[in-house]
PDB file of N, CA and C in Angstrom:
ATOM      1  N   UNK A   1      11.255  -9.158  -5.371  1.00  0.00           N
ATOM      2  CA  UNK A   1      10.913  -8.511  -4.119  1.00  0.00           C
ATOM      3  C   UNK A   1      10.872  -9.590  -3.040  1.00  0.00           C
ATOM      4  N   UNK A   2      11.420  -9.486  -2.084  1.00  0.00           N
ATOM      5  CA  UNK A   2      11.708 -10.401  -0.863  1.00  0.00           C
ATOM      6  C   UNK A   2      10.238 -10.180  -0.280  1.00  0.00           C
ATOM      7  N   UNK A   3       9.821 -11.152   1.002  1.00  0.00           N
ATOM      8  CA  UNK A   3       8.873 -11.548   1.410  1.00  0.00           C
ATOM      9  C   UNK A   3       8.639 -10.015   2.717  1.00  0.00           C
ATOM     10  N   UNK A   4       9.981  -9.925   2.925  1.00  0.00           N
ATOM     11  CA  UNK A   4       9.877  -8.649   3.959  1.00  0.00           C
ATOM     12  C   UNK A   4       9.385  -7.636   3.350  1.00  0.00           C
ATOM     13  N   UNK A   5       9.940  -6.956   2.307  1.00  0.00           N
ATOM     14  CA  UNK A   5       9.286  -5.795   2.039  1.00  0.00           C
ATOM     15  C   UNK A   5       7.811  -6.199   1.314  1.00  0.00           C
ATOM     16  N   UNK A   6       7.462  -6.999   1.187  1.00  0.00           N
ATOM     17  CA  UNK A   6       5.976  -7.489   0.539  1.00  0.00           C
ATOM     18  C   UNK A   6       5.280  -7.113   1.757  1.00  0.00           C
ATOM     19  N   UNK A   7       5.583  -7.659   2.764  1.00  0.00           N
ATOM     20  CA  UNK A   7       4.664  -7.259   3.935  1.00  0.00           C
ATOM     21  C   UNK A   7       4.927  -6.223   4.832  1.00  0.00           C
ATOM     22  N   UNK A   8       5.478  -5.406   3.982  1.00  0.00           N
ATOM     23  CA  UNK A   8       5.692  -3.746   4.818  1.00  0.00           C
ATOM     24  C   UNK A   8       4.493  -3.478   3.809  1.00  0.00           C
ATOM     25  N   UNK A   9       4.547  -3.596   2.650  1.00  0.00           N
ATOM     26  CA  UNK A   9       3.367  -2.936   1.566  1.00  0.00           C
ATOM     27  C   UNK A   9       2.062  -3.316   2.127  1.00  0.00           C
ATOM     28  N   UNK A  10       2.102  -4.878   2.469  1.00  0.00           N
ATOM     29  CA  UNK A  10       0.532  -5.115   2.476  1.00  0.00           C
ATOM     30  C   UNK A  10       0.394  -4.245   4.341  1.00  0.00           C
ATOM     31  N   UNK A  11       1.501  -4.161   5.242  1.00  0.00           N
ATOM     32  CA  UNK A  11       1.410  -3.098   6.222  1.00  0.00           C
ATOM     33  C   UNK A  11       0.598  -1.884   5.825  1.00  0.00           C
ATOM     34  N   UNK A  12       1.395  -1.225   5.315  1.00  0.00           N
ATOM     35  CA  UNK A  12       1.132   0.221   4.477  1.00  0.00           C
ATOM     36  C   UNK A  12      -0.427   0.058   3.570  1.00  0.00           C
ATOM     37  N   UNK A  13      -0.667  -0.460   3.028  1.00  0.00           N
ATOM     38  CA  UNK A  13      -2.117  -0.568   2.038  1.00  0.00           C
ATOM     39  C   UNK A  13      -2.916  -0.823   3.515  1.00  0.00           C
ATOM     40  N   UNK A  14      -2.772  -1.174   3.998  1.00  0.00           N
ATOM     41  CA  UNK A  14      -3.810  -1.395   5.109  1.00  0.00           C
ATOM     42  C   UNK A  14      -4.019  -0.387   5.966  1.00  0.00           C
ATOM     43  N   UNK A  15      -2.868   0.321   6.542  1.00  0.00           N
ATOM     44  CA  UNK A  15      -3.115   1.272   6.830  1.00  0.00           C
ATOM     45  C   UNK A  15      -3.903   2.668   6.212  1.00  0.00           C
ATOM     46  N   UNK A  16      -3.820   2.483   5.257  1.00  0.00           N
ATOM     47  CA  UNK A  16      -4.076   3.412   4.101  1.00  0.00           C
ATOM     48  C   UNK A  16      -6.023   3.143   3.884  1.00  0.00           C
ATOM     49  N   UNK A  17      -5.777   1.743   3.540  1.00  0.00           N
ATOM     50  CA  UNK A  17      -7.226   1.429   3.414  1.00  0.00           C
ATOM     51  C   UNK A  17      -8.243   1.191   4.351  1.00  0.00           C
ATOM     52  N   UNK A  18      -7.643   1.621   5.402  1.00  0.00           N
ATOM     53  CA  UNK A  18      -8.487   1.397   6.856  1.00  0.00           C
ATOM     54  C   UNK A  18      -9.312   3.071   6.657  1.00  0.00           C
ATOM     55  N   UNK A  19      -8.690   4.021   6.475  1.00  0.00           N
ATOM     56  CA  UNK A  19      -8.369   5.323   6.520  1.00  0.00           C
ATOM     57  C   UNK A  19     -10.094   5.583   5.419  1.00  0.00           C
ATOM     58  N   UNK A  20      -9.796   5.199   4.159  1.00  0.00           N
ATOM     59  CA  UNK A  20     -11.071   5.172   3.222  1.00  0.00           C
ATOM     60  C   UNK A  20     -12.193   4.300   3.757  1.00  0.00           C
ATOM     61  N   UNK A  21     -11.857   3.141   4.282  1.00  0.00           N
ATOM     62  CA  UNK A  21     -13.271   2.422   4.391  1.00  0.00           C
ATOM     63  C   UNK A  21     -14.122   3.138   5.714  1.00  0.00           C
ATOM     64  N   UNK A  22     -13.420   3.503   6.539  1.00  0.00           N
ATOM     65  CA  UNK A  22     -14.034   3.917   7.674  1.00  0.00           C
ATOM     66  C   UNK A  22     -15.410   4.837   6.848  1.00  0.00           C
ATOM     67  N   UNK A  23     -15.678   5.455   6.202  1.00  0.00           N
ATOM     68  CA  UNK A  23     -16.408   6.386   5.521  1.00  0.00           C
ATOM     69  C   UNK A  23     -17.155   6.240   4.789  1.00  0.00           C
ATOM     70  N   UNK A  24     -17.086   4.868   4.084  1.00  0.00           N
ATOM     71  CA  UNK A  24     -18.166   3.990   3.352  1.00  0.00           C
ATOM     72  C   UNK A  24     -19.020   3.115   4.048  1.00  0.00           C
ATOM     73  N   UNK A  25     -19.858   2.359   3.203  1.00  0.00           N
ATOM     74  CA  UNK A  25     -21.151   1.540   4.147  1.00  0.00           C
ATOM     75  C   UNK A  25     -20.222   0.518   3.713  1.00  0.00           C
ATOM     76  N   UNK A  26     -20.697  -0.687   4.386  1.00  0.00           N
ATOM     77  CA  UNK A  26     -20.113  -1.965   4.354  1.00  0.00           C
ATOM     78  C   UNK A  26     -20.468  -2.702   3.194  1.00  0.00           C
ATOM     79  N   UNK A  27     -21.295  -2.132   2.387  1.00  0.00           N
ATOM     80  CA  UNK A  27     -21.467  -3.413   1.131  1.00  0.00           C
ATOM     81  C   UNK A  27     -20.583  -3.226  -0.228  1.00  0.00           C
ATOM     82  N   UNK A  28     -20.817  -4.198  -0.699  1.00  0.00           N
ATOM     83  CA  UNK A  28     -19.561  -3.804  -1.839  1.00  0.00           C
ATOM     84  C   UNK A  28     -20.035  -2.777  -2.955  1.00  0.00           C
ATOM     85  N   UNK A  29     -19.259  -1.957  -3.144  1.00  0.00           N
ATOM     86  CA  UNK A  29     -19.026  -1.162  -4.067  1.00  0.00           C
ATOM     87  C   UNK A  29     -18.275  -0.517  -4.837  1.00  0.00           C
ATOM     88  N   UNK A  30     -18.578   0.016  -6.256  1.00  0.00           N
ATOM     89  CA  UNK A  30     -17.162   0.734  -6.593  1.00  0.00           C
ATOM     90  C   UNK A  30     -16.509   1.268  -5.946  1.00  0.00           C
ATOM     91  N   UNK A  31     -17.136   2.221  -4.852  1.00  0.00           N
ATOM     92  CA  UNK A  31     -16.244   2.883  -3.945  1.00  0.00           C
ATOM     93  C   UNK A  31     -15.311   2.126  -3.071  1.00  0.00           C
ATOM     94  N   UNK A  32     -16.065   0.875  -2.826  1.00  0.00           N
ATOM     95  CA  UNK A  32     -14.621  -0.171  -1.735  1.00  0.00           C
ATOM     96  C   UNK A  32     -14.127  -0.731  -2.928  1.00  0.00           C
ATOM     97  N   UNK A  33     -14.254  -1.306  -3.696  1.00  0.00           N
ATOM     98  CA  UNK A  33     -12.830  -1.840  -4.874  1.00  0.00           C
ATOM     99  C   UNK A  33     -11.879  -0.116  -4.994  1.00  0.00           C
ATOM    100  N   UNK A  34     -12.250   0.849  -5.116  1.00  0.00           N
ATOM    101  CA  UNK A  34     -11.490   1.600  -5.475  1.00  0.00           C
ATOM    102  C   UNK A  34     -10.734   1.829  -4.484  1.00  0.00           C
ATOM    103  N   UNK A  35     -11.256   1.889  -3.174  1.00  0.00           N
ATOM    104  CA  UNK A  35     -10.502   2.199  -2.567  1.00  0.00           C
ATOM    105  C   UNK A  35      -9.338   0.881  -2.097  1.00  0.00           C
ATOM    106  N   UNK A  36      -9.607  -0.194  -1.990  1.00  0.00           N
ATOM    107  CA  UNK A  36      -8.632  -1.218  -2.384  1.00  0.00           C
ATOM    108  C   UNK A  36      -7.458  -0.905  -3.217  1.00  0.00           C
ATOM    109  N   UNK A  37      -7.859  -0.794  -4.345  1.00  0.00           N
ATOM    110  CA  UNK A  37      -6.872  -0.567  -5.295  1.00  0.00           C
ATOM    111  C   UNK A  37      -5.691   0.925  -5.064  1.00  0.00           C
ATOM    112  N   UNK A  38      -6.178   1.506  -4.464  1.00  0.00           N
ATOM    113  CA  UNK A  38      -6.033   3.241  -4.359  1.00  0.00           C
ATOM    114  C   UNK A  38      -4.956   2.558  -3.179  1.00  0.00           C
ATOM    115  N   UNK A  39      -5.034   2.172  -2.120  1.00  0.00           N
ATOM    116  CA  UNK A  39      -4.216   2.155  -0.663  1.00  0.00           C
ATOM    117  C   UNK A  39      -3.187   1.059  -1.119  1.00  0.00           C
ATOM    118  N   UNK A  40      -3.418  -0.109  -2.170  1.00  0.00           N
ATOM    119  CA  UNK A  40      -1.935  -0.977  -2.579  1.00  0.00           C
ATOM    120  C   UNK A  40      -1.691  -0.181  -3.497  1.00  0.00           C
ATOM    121  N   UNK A  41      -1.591   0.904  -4.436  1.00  0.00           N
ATOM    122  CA  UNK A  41      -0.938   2.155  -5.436  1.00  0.00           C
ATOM    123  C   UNK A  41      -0.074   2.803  -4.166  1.00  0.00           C
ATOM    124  N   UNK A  42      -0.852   2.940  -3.035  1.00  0.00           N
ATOM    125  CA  UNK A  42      -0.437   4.748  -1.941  1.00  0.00           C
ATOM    126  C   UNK A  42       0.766   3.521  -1.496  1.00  0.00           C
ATOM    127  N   UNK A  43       0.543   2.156  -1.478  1.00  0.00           N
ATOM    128  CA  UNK A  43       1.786   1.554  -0.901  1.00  0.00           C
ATOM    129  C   UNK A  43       3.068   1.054  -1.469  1.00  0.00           C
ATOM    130  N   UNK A  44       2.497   0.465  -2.620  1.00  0.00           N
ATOM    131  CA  UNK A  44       3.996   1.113  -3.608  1.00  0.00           C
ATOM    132  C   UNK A  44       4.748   2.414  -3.505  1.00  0.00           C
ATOM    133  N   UNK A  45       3.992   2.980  -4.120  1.00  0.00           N
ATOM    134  CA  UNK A  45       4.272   4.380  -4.069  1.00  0.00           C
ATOM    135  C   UNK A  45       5.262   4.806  -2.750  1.00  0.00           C
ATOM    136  N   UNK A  46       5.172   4.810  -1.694  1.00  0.00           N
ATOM    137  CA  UNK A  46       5.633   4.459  -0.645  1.00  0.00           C
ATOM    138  C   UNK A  46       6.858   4.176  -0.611  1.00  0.00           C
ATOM    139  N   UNK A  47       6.766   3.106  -0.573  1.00  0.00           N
ATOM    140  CA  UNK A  47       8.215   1.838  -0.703  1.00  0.00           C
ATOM    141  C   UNK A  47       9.083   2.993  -1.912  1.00  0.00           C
ATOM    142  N   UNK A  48       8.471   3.256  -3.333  1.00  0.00           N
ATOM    143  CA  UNK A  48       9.502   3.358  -4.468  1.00  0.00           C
ATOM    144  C   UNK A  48       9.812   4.670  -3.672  1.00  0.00           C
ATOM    145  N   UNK A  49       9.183   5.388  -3.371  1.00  0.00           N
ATOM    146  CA  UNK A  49      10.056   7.355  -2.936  1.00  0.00           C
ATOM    147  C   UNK A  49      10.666   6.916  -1.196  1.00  0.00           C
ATOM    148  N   UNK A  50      10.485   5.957  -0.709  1.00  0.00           N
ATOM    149  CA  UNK A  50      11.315   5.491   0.668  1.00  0.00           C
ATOM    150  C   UNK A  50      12.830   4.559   0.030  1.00  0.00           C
ATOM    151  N   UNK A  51      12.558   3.996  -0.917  1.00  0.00           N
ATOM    152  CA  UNK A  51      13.709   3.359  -2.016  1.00  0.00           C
ATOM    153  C   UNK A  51      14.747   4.908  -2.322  1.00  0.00           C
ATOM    154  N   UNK A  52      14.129   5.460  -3.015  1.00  0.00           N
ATOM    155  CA  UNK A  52      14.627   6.678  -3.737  1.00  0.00           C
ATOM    156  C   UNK A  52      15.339   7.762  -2.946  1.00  0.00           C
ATOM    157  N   UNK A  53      14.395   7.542  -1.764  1.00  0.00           N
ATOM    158  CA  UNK A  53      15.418   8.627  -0.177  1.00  0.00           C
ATOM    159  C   UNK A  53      16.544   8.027   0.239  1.00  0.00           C
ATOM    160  N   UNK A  54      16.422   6.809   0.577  1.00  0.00           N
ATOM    161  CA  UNK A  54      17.514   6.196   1.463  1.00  0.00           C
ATOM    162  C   UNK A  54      17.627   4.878   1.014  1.00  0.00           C
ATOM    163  N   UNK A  55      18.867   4.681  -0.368  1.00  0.00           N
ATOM    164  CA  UNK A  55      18.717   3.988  -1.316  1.00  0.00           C
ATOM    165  C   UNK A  55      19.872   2.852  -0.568  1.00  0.00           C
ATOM    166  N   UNK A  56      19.634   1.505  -0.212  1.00  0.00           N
ATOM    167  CA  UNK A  56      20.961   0.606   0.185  1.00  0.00           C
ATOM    168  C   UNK A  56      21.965  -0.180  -0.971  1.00  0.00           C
ATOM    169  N   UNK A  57      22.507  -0.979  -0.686  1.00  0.00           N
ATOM    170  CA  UNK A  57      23.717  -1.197  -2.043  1.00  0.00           C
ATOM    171  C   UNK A  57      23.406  -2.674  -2.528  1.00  0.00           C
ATOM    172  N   UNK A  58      22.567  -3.700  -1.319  1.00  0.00           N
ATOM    173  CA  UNK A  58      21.994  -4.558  -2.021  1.00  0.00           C
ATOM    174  C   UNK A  58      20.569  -4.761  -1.245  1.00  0.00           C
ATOM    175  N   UNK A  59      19.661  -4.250  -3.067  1.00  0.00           N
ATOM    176  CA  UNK A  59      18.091  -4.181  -2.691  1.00  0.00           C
ATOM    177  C   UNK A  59      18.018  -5.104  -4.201  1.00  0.00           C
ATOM    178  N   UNK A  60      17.405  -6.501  -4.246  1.00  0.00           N
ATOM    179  CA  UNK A  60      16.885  -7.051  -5.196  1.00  0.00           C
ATOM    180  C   UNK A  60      15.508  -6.799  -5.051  1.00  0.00           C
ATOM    181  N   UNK A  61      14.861  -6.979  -6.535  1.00  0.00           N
ATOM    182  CA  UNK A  61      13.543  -6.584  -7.158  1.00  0.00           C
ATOM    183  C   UNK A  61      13.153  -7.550  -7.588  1.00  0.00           C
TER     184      UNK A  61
END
């Protein structure tokens, strides 16, 4: 994975994880690790069905 699309993901997880934390208290908890983990999944996720729509002829992994 090239350095560009690495930082469309960590783009995307952030966006994502801005979205959950707003709603929690600020101290650490299962609920903020999960939601960590949950918004870099929603950003893969992402990328592979944006891969899968509009697929180019050279994408290295």
């Amino acid at each position: 994975m090239d350095e560009g699309r690495k930082k469309l993901i960590y783009l995307a997880a952030g966006m994502f994880l801005v979205r959950r934390l707003a709603g929690l208290d600020r101290e650490p908890s299962p609920a903020r690790e999960n939601a960590f983990r949950d918004a870099i999944d929603n950003a893969v996720e992402l990328m592979r069905r944006l891969d899968a729509r509009f697929p180019t002829a050279d994408r290295s992994r």
